[in-house]
Protein backbone atom coordinates (compact mmCIF):
# COMPACT_ATOMS: atom_id res chain seq x y z
CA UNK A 1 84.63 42.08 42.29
CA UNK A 2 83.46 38.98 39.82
CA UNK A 3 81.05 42.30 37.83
CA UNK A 4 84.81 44.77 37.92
CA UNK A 5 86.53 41.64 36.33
CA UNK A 6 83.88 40.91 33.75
CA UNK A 7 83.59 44.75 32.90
CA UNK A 8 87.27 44.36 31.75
CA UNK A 9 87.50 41.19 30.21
CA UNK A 10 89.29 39.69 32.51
CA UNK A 11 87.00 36.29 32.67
CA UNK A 12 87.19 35.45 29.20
CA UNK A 13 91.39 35.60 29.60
CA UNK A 14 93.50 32.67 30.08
CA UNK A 15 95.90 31.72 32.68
CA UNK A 16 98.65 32.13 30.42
CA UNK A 17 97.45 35.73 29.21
CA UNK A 18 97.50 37.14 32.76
CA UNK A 19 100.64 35.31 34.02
CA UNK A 20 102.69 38.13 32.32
CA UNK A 21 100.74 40.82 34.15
CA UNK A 22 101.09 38.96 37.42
CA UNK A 23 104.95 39.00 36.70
CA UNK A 24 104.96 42.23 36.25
CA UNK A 25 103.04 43.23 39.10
CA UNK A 26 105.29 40.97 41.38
CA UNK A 27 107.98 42.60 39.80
CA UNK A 28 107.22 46.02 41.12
CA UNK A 29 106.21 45.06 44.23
CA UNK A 30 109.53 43.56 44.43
CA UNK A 31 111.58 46.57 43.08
CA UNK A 32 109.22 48.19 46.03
CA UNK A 33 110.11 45.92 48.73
CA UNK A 34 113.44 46.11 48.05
CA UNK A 35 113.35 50.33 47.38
CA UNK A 36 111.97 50.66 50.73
CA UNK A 37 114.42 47.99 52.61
CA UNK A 38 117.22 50.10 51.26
CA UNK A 39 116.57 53.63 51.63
CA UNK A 40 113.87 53.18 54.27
CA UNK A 41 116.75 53.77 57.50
CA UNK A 42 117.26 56.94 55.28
CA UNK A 43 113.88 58.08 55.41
CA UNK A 44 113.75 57.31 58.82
CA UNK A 45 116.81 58.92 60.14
CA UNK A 46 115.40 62.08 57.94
CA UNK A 47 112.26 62.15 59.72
CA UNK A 48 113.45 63.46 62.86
CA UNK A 49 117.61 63.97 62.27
CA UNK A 50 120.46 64.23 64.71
CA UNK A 51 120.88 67.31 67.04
CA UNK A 52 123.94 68.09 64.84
CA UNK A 53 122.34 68.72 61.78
CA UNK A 54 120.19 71.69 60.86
CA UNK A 55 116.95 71.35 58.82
CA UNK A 56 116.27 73.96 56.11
CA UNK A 57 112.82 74.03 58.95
CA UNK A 58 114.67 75.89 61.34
CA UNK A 59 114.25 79.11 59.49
CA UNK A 60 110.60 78.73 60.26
CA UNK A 61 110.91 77.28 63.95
CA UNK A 62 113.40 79.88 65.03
CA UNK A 63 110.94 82.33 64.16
CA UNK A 64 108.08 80.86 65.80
CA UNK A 65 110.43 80.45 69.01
CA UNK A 66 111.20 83.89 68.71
CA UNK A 67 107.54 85.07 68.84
CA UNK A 68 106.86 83.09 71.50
CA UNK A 69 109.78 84.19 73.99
CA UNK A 70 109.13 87.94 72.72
CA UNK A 71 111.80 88.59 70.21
CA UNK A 72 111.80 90.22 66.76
CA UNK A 73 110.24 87.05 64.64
CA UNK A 74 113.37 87.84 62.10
CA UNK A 75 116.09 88.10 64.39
CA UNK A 76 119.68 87.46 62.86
CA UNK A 77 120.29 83.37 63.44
CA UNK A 78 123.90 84.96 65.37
CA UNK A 79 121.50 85.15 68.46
CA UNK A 80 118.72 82.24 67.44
CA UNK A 81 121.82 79.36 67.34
CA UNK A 82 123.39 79.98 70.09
CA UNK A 83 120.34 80.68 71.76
CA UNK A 84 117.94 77.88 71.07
CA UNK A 85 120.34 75.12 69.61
CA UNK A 86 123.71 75.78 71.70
CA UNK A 87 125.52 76.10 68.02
CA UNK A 88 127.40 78.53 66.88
CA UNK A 89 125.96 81.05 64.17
CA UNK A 90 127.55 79.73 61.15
CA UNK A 91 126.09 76.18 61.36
CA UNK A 92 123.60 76.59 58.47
CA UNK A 93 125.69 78.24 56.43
CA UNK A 94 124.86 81.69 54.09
CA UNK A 95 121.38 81.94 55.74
CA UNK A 96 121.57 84.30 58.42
CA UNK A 97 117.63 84.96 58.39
CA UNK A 98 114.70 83.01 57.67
CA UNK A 99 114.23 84.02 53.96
CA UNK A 100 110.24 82.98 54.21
CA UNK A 101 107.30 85.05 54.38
CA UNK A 102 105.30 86.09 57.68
CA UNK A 103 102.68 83.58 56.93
CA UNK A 104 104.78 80.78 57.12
CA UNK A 105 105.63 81.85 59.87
CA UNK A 106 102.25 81.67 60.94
CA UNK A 107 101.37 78.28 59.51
CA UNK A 108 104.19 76.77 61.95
CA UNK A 109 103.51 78.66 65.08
CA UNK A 110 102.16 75.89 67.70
CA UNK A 111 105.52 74.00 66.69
CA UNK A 112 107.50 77.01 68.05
CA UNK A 113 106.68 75.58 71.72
CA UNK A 114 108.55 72.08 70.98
CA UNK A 115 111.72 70.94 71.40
CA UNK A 116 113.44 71.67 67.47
CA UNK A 117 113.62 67.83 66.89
CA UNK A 118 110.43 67.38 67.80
CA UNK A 119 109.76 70.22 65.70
CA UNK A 120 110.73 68.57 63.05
CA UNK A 121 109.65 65.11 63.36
CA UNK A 122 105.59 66.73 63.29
CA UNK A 123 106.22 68.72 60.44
CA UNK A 124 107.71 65.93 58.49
CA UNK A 125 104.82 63.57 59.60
CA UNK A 126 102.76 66.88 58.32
CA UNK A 127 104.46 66.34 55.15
CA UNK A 128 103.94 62.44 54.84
CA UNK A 129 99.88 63.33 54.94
CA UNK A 130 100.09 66.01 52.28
CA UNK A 131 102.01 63.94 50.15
CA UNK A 132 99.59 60.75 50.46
CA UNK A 133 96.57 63.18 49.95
CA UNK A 134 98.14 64.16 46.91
CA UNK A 135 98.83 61.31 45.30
CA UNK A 136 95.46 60.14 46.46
CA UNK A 137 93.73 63.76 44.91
CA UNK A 138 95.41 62.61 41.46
CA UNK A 139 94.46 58.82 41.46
CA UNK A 140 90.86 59.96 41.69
CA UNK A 141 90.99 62.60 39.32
CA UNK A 142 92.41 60.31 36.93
CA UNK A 143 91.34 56.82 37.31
CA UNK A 144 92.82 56.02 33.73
CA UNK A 145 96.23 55.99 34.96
CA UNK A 146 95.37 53.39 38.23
CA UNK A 147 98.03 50.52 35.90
CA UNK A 148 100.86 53.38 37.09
CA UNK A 149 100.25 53.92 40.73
CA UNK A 150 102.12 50.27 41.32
CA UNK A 151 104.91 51.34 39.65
CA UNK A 152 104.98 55.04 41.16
CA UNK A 153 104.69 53.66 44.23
CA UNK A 154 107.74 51.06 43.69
CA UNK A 155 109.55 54.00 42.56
CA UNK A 156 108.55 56.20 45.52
CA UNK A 157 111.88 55.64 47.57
CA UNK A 158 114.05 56.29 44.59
CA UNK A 159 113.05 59.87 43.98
CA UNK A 160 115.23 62.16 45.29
CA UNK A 161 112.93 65.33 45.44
CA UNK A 162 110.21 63.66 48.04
CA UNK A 163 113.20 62.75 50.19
CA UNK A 164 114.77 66.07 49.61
CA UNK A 165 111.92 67.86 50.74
CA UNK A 166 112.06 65.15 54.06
CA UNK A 167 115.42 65.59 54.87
CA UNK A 168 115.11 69.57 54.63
CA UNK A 169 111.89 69.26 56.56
CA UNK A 170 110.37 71.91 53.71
CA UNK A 171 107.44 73.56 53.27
CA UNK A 172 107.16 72.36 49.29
CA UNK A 173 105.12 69.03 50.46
CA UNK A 174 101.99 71.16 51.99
CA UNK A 175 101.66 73.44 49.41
CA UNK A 176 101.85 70.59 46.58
CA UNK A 177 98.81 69.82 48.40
CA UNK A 178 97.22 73.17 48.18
CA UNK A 179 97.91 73.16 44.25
CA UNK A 180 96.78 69.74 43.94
CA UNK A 181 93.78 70.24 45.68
CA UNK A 182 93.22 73.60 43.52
CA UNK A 183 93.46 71.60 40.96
CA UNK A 184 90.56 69.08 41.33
CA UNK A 185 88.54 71.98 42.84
CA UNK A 186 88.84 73.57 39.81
CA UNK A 187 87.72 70.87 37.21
CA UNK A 188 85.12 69.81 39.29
CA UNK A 189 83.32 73.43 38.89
CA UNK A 190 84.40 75.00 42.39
CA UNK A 191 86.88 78.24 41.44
CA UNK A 192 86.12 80.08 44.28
CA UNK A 193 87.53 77.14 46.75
CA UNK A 194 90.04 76.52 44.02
CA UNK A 195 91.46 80.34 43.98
CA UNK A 196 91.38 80.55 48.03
CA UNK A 197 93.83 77.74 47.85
CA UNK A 198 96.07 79.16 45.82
CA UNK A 199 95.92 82.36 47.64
CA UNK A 200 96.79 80.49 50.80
CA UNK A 201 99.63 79.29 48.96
CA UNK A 202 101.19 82.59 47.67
CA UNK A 203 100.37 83.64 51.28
CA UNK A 204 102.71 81.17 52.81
CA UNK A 205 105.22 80.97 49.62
CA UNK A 206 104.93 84.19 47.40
CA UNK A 207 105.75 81.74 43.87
CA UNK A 208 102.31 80.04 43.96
CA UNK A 209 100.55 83.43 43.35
CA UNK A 210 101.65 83.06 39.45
CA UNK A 211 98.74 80.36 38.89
CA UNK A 212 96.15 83.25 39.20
CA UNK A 213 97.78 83.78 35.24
CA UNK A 214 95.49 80.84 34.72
CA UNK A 215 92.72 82.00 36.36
CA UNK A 216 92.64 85.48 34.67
CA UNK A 217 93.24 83.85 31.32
CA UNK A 218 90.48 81.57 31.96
CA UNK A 219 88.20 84.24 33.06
CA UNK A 220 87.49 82.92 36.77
CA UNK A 221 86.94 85.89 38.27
CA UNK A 222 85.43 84.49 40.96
CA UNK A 223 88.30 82.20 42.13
CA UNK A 224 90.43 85.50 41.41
CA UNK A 225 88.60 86.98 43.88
CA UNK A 226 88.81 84.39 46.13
CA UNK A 227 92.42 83.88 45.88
CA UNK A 228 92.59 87.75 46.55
CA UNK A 229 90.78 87.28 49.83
CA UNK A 230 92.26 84.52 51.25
CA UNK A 231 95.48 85.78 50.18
CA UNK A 232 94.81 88.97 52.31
CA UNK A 233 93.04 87.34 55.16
CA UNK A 234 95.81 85.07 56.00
CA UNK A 235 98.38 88.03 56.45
CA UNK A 236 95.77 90.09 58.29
CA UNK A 237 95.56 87.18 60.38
CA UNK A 238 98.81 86.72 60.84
CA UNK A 239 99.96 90.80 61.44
CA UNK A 240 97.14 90.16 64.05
CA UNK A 241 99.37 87.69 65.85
CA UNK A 242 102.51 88.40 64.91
CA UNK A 243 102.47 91.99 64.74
CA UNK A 244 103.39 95.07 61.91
CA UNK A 245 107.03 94.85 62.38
CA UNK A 246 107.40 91.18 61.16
CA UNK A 247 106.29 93.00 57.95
CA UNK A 248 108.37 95.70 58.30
CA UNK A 249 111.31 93.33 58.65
CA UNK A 250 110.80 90.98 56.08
CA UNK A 251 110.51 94.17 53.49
CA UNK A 252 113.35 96.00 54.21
CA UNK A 253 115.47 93.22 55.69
CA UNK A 254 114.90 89.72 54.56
CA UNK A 255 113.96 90.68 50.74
CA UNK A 256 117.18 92.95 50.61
CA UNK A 257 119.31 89.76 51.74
CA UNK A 258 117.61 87.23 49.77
CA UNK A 259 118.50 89.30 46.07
CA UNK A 260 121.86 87.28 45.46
CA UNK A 261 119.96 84.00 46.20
CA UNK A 262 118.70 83.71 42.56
CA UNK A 263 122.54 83.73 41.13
CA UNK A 264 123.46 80.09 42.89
CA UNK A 265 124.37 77.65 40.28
CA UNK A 266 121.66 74.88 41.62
CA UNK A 267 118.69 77.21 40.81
CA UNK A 268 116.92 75.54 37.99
CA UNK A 269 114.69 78.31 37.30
CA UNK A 270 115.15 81.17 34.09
CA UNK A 271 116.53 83.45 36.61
CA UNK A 272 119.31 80.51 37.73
CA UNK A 273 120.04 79.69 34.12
CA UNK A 274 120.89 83.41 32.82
CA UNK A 275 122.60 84.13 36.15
CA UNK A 276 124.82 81.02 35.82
CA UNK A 277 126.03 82.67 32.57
CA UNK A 278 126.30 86.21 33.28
CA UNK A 279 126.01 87.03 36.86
CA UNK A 280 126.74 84.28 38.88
CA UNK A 281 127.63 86.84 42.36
CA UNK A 282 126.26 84.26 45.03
CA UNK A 283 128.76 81.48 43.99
CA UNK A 284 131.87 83.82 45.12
CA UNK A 285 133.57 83.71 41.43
CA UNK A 286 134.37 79.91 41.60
CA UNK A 287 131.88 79.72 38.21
CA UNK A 288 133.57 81.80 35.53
CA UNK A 289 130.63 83.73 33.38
CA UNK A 290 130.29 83.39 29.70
CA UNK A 291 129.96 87.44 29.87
CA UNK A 292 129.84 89.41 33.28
CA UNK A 293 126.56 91.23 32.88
CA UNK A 294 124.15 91.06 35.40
CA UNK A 295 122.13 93.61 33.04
CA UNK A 296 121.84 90.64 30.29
CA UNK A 297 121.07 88.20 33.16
CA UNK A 298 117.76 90.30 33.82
CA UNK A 299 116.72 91.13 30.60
CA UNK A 300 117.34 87.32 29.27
CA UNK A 301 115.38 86.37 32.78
CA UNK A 302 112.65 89.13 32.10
CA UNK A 303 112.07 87.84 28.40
CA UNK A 304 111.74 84.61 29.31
CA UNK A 305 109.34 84.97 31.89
CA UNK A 306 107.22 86.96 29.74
CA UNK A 307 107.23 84.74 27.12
CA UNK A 308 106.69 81.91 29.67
CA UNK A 309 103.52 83.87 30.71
CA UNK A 310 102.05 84.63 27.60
CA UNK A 311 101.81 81.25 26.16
CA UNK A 312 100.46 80.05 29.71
CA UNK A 313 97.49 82.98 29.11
CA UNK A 314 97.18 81.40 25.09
CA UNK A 315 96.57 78.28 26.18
CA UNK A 316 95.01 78.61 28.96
CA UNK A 317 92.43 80.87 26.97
CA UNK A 318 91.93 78.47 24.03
CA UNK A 319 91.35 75.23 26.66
CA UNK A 320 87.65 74.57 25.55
CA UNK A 321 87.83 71.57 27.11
CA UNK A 322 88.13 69.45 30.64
CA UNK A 323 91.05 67.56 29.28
CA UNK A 324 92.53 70.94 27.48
CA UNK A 325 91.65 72.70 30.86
CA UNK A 326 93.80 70.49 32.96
CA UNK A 327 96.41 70.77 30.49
CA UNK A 328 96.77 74.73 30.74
CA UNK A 329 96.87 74.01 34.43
CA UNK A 330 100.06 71.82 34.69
CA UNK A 331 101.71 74.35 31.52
CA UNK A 332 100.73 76.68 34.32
CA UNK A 333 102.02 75.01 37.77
CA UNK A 334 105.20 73.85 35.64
CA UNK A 335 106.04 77.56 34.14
CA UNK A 336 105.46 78.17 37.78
CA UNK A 337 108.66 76.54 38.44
CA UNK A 338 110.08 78.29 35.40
CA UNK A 339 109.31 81.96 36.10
CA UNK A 340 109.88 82.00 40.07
CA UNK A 341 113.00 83.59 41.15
CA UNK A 342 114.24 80.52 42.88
CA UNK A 343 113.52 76.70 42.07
CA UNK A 344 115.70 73.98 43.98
CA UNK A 345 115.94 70.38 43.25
CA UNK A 346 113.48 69.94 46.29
CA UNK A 347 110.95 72.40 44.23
CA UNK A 348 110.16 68.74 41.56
CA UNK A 349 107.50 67.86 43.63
CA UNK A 350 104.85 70.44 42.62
CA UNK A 351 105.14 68.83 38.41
CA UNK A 352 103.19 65.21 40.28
CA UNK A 353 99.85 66.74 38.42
CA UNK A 354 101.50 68.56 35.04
CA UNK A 355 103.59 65.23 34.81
CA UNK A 356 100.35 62.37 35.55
CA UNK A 357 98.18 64.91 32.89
CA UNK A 358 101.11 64.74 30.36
CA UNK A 359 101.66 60.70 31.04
CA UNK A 360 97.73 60.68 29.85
CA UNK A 361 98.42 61.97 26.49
CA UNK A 362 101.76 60.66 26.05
CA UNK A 363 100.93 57.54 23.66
CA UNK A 364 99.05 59.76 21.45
CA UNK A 365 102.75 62.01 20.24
CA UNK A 366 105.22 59.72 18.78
CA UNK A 367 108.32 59.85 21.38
CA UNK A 368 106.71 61.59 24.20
CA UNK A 369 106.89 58.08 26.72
CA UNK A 370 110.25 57.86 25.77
CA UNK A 371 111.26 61.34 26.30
CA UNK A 372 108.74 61.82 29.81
CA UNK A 373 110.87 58.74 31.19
CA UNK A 374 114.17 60.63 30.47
CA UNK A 375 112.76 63.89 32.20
CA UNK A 376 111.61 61.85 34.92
CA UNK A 377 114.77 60.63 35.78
CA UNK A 378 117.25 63.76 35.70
CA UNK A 379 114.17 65.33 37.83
CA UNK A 380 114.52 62.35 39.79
CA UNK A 381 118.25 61.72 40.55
CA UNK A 382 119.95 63.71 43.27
CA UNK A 383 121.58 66.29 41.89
CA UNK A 384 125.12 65.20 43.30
CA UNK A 385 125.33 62.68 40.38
CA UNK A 386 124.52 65.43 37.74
CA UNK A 387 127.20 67.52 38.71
CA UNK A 388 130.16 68.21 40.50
CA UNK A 389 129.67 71.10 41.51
CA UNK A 390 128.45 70.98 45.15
CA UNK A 391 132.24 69.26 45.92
CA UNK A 392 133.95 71.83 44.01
CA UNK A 393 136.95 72.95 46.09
CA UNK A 394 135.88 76.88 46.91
CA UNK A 395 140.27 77.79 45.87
CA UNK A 396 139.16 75.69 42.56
CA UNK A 397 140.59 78.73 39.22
CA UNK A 398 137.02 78.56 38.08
CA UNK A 399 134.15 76.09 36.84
CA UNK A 400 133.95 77.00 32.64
CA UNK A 401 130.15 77.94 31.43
CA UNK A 402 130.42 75.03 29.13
CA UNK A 403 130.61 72.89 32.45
CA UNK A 404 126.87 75.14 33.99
CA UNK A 405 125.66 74.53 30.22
CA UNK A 406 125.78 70.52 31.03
CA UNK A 407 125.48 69.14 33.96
CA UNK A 408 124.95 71.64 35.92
CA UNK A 409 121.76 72.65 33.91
CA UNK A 410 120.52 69.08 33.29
CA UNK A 411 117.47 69.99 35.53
CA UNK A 412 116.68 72.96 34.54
CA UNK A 413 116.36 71.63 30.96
CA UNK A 414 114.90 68.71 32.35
CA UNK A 415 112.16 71.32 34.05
CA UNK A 416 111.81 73.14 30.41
CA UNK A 417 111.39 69.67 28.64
CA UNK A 418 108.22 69.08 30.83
CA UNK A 419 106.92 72.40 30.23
CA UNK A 420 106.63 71.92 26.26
CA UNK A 421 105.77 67.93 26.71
CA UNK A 422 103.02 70.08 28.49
CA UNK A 423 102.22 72.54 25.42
CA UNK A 424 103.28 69.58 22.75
CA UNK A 425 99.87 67.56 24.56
CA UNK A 426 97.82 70.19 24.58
CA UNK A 427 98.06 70.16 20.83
CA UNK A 428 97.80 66.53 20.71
CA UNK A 429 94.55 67.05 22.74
CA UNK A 430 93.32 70.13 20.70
CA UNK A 431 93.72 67.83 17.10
CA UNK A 432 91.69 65.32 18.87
CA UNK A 433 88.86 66.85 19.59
CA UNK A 434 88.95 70.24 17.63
């Protein structure tokens, strides 16, 4: 310890030169403390919920259940609620099948023998673990940020996406681990490992499958390949168990179902932006459009995705080095976010590393701190206090587009804001070290 303190100085300090650190460190531990003492019964009572209230997670259990007692595994939640939960069918609302992949599925199946609580209380722990590893993967790939883990940490109970994805009981929390870890497989010279991850990931959740745009722009073949085979393993593995027709049924019945889902008002991706303006079908013409066209909705979705993609592949390409690597790869896990059909509040998680490599840049573009701590709050702040939408009366005349252009979108521009912060350091990084 007395060599680490001499290494930075800190011996030939005086008492009055570290007091203010010591404030501040009290100071967060404080904010911490007192974080935790507040919203800490909420975390809590999220962990495992009351019987009455239905978990985004039972999508995934109800499907396990159904394997195991020898029904379809996407059988209408008419006969899975009053079945397994004594509720009637209605109780979670518009989703009338778990709109998740086989593979998830899969990844959940020993939890379709408990109790749904239960259920939910090990998944959630589940979650807890991923999200530590996480933050742990990204403290040791950058060590230069260690003076912001205290104050992440404080600021841990305040941010409404980790809870989000705890009350829901999601899946977003494991595969932020699979990225993360992708991630540091990746710089440290292992693609192969790296690309199997992310081919898990698509497996389980198809949007993860758009980070193989970095790979092939990068020219890792090899963690192509692997990302290819575990991809294709894992549903092999899980036809295997849970037979051809889960397939068959999630093609032709869940995918079908799921089309409106992009046109909700709260999805913060491209495709939620242009629908909110032109084709907003799923929100039952409370939210007047600018311009009923759902044909300009998907071509002002389909440009922006493409050119989304093809600055991802530029800089990607031209990232000659580590730092200018990891930068391509959060442009790439944010545009992720961007570019995938749908992208919830919840989905903020998955921009911890494109966020922590953009925070070690920031002091190098005049304005960037200040405008990363704006981003970080909208991204942070439950969406209830953005907008009123989720209240809205359903016999309200109409919600105006200027109303979607503000509040409503504060998120997604929020989300888009990150994404060139992203780009603007990579050029910051590029001047540096040409």
């Amino acid at each position: 310890m007395v060599s680490r303190t001499l290494a930075r100085g800190g011996a030939g300090k005086s008492t009055r030169e570290r007091i203010p650190k010591t404030l501040v460190a009290v100071g967060w531990l404080s904010l911490g403390l007192c974080g935790w003492l507040v919203m800490g019964s909420i975390y809590v009572h999220a962990l495992r919920p009351a019987p009455d209230r239905i978990t985004d997670f039972f999508q995934d259990w109800a499907s396990a259940r159904n394997h195991w007692v020898g029904l379809p595994v996407y059988t209408h939640h008419a006969k899975s609620f009053p079945r397994y939960l004594g509720l009637p069918p209605e109780s979670l609302g518009d989703v009338v099948y778990n709109a998740h992949p086989p593979a998830s599925v899969f990844l959940v199946l020993p939890l379709g023998r408990l109790a749904y609580l239960d259920a939910v209380l090990a998944w959630n722990l589940v979650s807890i673990a991923a999200l530590l590893a996480s933050l742990a993967i990204v403290a040791a790939g950058l060590p230069e940020l260690k003076a912001l883990w205290l104050p992440a940490a404080a600021l841990l109970p305040f941010c409404m996406p980790v809870y989000g994805n705890l009350q829901q009981c999601q899946l977003n929390l494991a595969l932020l681990l699979m990225v993360t870890a992708a991630w540091a497989l990746d710089r440290s010279g292992r693609p192969v490992a790296a690309g199997m991850l992310v081919g898990a990931a698509a497996a389980i959740k198809l949007f993860p499958a758009y980070l193989v745009v970095y790979l092939v722009a990068r020219g890792r073949w090899r963690a192509v390949l692997g990302a290819a085979a575990s991809f294709l393993t894992l549903n092999l593995a899980t036809a295997a168990v849970l037979g051809r027709q889960s397939y068959d049924d999630y093609l032709h019945i869940v995918l079908p179902y799921m089309r409106v889902f992009p046109t909700l008002g709260f999805n913060f991706s491209f495709a939620g932006f242009w629908n909110k303006l032109f084709n907003p079908a799923a929100e039952g013409g409370v939210v007047i459009p600018l311009w009923a066209s759902p044909a300009v909705a998907r071509c002002g979705t389909l440009l922006s995705d493409l050119v989304a993609t093809a600055i991802v592949a530029a800089v990607a390409y031209r990232a000659r080095t580590p730092a200018r690597r990891d930068l391509a790869f959060g442009a790439a896990v944010t545009a992720m976010l961007l570019v995938a059909p749908m992208t919830w509040d919840i989905s903020m998680v998955f921009l911890l590393v494109p966020i922590a490599l953009i925070e070690r840049t920031a002091e190098r573009v005049p304005g960037m701190p200040v405008v990363l701590v704006l981003i970080l709050t909208i991204l942070c702040v439950p969406q209830s206090l953005l907008t009123e939408l989720a209240s809205t009366d359903r016999t309200h005349p109409g919600i105006s587009p200027a109303f979607m252009l503000g509040a409503a979108s504060l998120k997604f521009y929020a989300l888009l804001g990150a994404f060139l912060l992203g780009l603007a350091a990579f050029r910051a990084e590029a001047r540096s070290q040409p």
